[in-house]
N, C-alpha and C. Protein backbone atom coordinates (compact mmCIF):
# COMPACT_ATOMS: atom_id res chain seq x y z
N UNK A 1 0.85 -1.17 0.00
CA UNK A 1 0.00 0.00 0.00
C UNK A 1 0.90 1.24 0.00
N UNK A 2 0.51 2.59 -0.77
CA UNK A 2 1.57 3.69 -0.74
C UNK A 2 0.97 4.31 0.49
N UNK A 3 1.81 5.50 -0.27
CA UNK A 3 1.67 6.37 0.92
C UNK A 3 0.31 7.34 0.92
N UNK A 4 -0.30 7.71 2.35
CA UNK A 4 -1.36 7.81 2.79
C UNK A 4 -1.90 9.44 2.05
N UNK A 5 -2.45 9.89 1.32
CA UNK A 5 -2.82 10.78 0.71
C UNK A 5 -2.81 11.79 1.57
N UNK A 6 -2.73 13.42 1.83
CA UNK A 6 -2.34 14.55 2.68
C UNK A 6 -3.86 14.57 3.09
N UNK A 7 -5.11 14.58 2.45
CA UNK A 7 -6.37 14.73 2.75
C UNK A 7 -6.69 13.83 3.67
N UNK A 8 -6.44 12.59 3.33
CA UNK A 8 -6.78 11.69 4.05
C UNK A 8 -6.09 11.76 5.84
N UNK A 9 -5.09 11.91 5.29
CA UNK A 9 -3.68 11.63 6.77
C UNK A 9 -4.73 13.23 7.33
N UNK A 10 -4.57 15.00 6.78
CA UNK A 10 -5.60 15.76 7.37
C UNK A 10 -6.51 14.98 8.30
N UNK A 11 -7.65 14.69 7.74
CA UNK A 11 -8.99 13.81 8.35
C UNK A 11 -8.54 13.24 9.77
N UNK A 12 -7.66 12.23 9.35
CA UNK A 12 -7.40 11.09 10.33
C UNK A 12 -7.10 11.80 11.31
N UNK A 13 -6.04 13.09 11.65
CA UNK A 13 -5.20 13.48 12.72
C UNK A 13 -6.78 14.90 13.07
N UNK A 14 -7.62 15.31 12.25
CA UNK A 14 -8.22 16.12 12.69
C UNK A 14 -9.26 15.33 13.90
N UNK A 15 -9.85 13.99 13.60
CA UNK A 15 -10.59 12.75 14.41
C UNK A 15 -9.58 12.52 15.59
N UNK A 16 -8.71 12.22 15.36
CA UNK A 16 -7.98 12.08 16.54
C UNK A 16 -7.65 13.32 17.62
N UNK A 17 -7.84 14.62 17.13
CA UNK A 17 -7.46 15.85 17.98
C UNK A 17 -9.12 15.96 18.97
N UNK A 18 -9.84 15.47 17.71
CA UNK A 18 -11.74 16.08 18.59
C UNK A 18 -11.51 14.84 19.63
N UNK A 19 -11.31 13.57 19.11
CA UNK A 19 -11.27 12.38 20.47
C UNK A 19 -10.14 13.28 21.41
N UNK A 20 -9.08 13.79 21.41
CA UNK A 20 -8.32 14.18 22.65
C UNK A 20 -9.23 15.25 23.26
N UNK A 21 -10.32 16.26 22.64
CA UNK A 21 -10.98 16.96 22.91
C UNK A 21 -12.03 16.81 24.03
N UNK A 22 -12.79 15.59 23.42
CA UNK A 22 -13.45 14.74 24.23
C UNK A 22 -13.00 14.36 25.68
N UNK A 23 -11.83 13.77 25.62
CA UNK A 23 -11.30 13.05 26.92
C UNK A 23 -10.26 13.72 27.88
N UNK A 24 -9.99 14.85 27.46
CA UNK A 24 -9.23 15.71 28.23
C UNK A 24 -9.29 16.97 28.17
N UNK A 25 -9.99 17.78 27.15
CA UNK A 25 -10.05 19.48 26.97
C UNK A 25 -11.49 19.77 27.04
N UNK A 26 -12.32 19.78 27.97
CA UNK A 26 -14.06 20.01 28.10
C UNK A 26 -14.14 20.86 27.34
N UNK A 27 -13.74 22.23 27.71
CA UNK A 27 -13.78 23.49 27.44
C UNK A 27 -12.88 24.08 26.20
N UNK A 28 -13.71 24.63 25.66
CA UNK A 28 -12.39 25.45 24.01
C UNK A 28 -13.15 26.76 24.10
N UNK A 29 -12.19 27.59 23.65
CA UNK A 29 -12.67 29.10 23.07
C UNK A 29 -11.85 29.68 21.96
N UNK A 30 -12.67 29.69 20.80
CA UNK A 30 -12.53 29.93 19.80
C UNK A 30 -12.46 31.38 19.06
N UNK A 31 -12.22 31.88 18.01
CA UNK A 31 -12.14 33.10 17.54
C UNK A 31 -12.72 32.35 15.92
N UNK A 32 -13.48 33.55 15.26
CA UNK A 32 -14.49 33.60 14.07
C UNK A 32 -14.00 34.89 13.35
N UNK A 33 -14.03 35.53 11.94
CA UNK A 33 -13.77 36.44 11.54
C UNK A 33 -14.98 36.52 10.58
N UNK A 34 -15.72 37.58 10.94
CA UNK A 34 -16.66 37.99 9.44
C UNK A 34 -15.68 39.41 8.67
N UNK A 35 -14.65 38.66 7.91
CA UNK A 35 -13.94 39.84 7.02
C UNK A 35 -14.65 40.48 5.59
N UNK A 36 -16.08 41.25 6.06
CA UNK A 36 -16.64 42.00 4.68
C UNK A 36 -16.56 43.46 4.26
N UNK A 37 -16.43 43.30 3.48
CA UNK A 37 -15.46 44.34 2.40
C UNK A 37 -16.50 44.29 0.93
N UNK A 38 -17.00 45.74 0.57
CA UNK A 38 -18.15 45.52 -0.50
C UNK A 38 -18.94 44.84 -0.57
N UNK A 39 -19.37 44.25 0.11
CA UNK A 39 -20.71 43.05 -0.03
C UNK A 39 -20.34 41.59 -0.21
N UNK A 40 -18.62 41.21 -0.01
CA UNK A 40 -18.29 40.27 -0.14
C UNK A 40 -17.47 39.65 1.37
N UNK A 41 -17.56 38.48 1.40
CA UNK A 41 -17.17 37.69 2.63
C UNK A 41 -16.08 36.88 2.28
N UNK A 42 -14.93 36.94 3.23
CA UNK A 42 -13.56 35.96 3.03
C UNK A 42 -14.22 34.88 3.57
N UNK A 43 -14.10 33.53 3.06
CA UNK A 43 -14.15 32.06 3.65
C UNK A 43 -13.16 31.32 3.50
N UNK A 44 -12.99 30.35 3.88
CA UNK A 44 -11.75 29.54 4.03
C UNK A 44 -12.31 27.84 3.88
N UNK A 45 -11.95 27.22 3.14
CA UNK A 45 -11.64 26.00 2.97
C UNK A 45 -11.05 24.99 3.61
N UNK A 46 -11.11 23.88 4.67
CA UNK A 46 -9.91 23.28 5.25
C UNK A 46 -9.23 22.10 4.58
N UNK A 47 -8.73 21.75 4.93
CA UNK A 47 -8.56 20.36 4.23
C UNK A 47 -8.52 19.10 4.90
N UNK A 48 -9.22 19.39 5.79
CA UNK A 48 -9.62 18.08 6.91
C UNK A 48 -10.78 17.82 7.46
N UNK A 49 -12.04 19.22 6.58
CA UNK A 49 -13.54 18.71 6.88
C UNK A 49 -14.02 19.40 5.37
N UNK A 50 -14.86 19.04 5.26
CA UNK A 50 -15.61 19.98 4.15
C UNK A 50 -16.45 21.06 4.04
N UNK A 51 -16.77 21.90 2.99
CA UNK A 51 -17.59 23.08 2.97
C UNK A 51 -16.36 24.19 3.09
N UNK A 52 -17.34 25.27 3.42
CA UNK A 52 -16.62 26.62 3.43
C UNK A 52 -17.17 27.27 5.09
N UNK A 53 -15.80 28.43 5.15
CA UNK A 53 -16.20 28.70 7.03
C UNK A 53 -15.39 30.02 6.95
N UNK A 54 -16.33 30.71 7.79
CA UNK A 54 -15.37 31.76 8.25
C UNK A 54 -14.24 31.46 9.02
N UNK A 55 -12.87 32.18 8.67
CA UNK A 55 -11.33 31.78 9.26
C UNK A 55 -11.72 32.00 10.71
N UNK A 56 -10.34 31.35 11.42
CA UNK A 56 -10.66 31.22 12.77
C UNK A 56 -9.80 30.03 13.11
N UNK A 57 -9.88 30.10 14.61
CA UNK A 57 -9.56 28.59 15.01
C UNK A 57 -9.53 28.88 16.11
N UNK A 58 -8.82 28.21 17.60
CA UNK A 58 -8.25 27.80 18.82
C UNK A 58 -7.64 29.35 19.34
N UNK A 59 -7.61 29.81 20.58
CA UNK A 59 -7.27 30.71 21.21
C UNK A 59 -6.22 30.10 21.77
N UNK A 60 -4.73 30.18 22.00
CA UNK A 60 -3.61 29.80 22.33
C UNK A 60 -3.30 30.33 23.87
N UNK A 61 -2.82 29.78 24.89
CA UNK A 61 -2.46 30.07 26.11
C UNK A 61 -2.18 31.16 26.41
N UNK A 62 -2.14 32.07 27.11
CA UNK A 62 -1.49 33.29 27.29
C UNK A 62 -1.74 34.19 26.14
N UNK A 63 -2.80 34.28 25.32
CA UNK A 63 -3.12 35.34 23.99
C UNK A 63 -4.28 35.89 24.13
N UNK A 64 -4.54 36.82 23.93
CA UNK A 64 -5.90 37.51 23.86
C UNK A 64 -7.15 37.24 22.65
N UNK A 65 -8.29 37.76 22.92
CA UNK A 65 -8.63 37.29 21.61
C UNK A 65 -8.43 38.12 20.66
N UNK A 66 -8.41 39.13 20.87
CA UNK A 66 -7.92 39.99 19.67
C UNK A 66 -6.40 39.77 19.12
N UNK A 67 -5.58 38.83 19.63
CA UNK A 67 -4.31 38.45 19.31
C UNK A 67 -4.74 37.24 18.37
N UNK A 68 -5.44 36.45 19.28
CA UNK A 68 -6.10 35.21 18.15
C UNK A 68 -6.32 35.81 17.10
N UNK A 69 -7.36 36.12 16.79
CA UNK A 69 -8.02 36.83 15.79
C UNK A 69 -6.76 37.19 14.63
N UNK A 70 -5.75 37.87 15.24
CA UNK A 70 -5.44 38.94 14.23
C UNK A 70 -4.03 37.96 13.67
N UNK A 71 -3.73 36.47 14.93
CA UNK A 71 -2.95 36.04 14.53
C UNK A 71 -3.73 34.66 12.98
N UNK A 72 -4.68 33.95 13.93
CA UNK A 72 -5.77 33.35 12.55
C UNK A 72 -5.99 33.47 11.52
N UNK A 73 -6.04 34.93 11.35
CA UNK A 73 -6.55 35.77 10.17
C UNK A 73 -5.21 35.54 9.07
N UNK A 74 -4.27 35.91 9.63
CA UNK A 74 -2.88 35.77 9.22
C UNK A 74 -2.57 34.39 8.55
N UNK A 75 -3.04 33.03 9.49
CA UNK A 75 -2.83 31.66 9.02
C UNK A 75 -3.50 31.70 8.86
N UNK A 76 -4.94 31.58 7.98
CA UNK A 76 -5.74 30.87 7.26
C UNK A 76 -6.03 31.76 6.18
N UNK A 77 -5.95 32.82 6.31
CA UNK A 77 -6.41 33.74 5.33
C UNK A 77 -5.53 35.04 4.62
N UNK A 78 -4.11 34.81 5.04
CA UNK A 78 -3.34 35.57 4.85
C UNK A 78 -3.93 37.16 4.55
N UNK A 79 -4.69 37.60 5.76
CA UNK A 79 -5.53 38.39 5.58
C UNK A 79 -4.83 39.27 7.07
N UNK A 80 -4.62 40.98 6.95
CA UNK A 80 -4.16 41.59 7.73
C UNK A 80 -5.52 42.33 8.20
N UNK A 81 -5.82 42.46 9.39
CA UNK A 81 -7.11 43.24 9.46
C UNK A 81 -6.38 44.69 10.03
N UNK A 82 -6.96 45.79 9.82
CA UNK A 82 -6.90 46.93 9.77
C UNK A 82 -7.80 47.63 11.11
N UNK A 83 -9.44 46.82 10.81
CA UNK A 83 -10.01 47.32 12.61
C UNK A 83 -11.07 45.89 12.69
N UNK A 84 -11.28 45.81 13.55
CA UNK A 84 -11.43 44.50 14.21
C UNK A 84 -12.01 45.39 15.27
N UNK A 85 -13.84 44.58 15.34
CA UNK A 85 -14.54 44.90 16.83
C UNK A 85 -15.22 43.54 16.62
N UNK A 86 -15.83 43.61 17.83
CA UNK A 86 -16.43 41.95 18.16
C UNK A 86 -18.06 41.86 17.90
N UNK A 87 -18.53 41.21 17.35
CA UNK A 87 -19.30 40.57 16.62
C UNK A 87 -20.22 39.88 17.93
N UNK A 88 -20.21 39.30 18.00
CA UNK A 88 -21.09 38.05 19.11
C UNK A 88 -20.16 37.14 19.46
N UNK A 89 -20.84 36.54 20.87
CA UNK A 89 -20.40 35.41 21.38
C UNK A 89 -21.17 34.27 21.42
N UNK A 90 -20.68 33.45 20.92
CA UNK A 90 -21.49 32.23 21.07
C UNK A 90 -21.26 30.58 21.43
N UNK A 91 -21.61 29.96 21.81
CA UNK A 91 -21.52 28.61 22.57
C UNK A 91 -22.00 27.23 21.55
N UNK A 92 -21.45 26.19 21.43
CA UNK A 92 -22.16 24.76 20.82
C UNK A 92 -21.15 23.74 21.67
N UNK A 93 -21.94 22.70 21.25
CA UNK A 93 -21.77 21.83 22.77
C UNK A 93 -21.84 20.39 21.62
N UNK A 94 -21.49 20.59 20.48
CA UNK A 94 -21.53 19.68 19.22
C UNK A 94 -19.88 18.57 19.87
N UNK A 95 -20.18 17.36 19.54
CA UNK A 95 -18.90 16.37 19.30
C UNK A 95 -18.22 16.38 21.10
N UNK A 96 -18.96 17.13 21.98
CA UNK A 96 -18.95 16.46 23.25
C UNK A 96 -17.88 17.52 24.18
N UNK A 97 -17.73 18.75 22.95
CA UNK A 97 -17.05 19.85 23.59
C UNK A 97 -17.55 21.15 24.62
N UNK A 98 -17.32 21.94 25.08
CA UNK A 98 -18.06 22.66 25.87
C UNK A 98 -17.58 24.34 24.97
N UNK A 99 -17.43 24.39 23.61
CA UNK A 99 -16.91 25.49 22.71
C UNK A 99 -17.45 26.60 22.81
N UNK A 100 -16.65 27.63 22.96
CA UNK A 100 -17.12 29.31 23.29
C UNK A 100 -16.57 29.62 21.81
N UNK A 101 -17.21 30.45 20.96
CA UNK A 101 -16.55 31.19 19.74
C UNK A 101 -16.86 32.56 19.74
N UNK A 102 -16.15 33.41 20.04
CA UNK A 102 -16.14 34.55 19.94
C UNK A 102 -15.77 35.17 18.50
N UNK A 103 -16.74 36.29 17.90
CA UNK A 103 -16.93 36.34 16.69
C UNK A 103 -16.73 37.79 16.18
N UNK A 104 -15.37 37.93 15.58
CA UNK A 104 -15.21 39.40 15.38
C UNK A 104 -15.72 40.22 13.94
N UNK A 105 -15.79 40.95 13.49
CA UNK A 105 -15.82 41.79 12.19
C UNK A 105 -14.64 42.64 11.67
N UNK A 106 -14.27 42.27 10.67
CA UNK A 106 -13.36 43.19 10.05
C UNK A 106 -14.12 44.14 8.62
N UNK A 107 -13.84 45.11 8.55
CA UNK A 107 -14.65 46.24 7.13
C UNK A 107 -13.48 46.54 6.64
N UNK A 108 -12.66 46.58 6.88
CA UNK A 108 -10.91 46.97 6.58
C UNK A 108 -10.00 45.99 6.46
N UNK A 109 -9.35 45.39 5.52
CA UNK A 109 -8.55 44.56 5.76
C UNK A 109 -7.52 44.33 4.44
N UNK A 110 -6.71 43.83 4.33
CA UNK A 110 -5.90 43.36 2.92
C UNK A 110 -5.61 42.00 3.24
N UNK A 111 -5.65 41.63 2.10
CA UNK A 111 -5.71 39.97 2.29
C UNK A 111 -5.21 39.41 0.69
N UNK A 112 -4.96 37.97 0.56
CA UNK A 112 -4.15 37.72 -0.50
C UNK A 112 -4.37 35.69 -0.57
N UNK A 113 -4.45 35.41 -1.28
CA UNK A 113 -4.75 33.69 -1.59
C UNK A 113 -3.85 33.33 -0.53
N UNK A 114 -4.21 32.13 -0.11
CA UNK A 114 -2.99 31.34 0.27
C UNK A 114 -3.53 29.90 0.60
N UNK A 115 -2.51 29.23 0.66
CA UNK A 115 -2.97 27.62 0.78
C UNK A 115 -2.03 26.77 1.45
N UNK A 116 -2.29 25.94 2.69
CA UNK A 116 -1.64 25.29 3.55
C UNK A 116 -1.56 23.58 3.97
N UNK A 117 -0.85 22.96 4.65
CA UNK A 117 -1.75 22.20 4.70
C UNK A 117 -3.22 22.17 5.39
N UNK A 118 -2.98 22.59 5.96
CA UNK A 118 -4.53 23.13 7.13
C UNK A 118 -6.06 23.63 5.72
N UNK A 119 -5.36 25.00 5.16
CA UNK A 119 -6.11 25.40 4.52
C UNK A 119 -5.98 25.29 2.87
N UNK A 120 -7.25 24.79 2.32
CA UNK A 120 -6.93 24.46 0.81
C UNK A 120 -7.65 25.92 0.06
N UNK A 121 -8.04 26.41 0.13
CA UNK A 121 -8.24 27.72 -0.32
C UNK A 121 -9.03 28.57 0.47
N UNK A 122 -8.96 30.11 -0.08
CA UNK A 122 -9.50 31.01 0.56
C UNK A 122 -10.46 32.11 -0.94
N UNK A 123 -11.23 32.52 -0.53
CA UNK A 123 -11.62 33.12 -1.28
C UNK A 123 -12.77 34.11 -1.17
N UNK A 124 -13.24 34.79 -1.93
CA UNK A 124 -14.35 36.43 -1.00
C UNK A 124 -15.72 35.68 -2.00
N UNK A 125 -16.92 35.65 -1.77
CA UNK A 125 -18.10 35.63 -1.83
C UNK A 125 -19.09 36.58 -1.71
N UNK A 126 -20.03 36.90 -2.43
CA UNK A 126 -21.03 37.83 -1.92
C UNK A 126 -21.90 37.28 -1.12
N UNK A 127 -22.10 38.20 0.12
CA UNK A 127 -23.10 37.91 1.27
C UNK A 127 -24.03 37.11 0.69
N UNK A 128 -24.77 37.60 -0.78
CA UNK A 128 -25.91 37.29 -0.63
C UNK A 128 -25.92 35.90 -1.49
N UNK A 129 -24.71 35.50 -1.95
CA UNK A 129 -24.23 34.36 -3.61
C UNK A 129 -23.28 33.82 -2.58
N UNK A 130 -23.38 32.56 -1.38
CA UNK A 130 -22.29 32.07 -0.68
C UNK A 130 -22.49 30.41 -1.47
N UNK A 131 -21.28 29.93 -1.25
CA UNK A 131 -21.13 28.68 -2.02
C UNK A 131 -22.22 27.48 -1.55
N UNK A 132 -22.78 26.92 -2.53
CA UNK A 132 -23.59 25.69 -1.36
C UNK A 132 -23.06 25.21 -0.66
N UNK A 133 -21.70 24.75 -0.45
CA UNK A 133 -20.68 24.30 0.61
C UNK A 133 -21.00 24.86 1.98
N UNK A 134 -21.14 25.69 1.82
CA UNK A 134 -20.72 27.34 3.49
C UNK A 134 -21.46 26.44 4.70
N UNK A 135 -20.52 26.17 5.48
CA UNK A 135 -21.42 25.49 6.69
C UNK A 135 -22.62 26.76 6.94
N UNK A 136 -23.15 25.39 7.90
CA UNK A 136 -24.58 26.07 8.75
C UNK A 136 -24.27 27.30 9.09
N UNK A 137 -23.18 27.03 10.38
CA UNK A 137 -23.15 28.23 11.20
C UNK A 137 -22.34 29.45 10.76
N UNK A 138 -21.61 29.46 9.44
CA UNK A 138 -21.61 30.45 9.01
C UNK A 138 -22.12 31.01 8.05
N UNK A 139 -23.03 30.22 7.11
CA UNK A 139 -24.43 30.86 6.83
C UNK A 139 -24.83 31.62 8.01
N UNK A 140 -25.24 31.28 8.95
CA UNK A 140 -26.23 32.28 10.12
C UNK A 140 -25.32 33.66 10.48
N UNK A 141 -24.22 33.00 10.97
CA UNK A 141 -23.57 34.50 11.12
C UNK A 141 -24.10 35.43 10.24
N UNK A 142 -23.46 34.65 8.81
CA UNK A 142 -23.22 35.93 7.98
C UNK A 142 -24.42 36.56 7.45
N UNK A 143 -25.89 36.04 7.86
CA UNK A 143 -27.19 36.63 7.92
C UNK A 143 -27.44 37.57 8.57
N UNK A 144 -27.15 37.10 9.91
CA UNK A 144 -27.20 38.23 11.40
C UNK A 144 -26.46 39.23 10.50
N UNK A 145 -24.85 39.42 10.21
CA UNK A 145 -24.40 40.51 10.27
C UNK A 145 -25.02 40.99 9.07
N UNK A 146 -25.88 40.48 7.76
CA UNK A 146 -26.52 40.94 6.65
C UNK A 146 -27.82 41.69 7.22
N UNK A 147 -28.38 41.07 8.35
CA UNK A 147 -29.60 41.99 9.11
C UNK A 147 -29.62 42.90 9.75
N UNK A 148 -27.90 43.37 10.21
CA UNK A 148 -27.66 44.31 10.97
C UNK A 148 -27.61 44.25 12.45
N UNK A 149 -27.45 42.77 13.11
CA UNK A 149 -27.23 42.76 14.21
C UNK A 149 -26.19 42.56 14.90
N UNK A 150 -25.72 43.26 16.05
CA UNK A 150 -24.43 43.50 16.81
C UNK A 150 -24.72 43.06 18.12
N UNK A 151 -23.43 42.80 18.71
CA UNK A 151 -23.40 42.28 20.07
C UNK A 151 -24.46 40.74 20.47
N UNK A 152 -24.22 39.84 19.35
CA UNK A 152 -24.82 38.83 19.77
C UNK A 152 -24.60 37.52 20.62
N UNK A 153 -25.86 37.30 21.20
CA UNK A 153 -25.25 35.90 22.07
C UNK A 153 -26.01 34.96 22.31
N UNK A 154 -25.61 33.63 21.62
CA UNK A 154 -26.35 32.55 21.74
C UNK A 154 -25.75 31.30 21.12
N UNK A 155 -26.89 30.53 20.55
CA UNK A 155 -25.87 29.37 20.29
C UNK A 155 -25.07 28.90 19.17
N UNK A 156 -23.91 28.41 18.66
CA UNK A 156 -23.56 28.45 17.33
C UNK A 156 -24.49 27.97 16.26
């Protein structure tokens, strides 16, 4: 048998991080970016689940979230934000985690393709034309912030 395809080997080690999730990390708090600019939305691609998502990931020890944020933005989206305020907070309790995602907005930003192993593309969408891919929960976000609502809190 060759060797194990990068998508695949992705998958496998992403299943194995949610099981360590499960059995030793209850609690996560997360960072979200709605980066829109003209009527269009940055999403990000992974390469270890499918669909499309607003960038983001894991809040690191000793970092703020606005450090998350601005460091995330950077790895997944090679995207510099310019102003950054916070969006909503919100909670899901999906795959046995106890996940906080805190959810910022950028209107300002420069940003540029990039592709990792983590992330297989990035690319801008119009709010209102998002890929059939676009998970659930960032479909909803990106409604709320299309309806004009700020400071939200509830569930992912």
């Amino acid at each position: 048998m060759g060797p194990m395809p990068a998508r695949l080997l992705a998958r496998f080690l992403h299943s194995v991080q949610r099981l360590r999730w499960r059995l030793f990390r209850q609690l996560t708090v997360g960072v979200r970016l709605l980066a829109i600019e003209n009527g269009k939305v940055l999403l990000v691609r992974h390469s270890y689940v499918e669909g499309w998502y607003l960038p983001g990931g894991g809040v690191q020890t000793g970092e703020t979230l606005h450090d998350a944020m601005r460091r995330e933005a950077g790895e997944e989206a090679g995207a510099v934000l310019h102003d950054l305020r916070l969006f909503g907070v919100y909670s899901s309790f999906f795959e046995g985690k106890s996940d906080h995602i805190v959810v910022f907005v950028s209107e300002d930003f420069a940003w540029r393709r990039t592709a990792s192993r983590e992330v297989e593309n990035v690319d801008s969408f119009p709010v209102d034309g998002l890929p059939e891919a676009t998970s659930p929960g960032t479909r909803r976000r990106i409604a709320e912030y299309a309806a004009g609502a700020r400071n939200v809190s509830g569930p992912w």
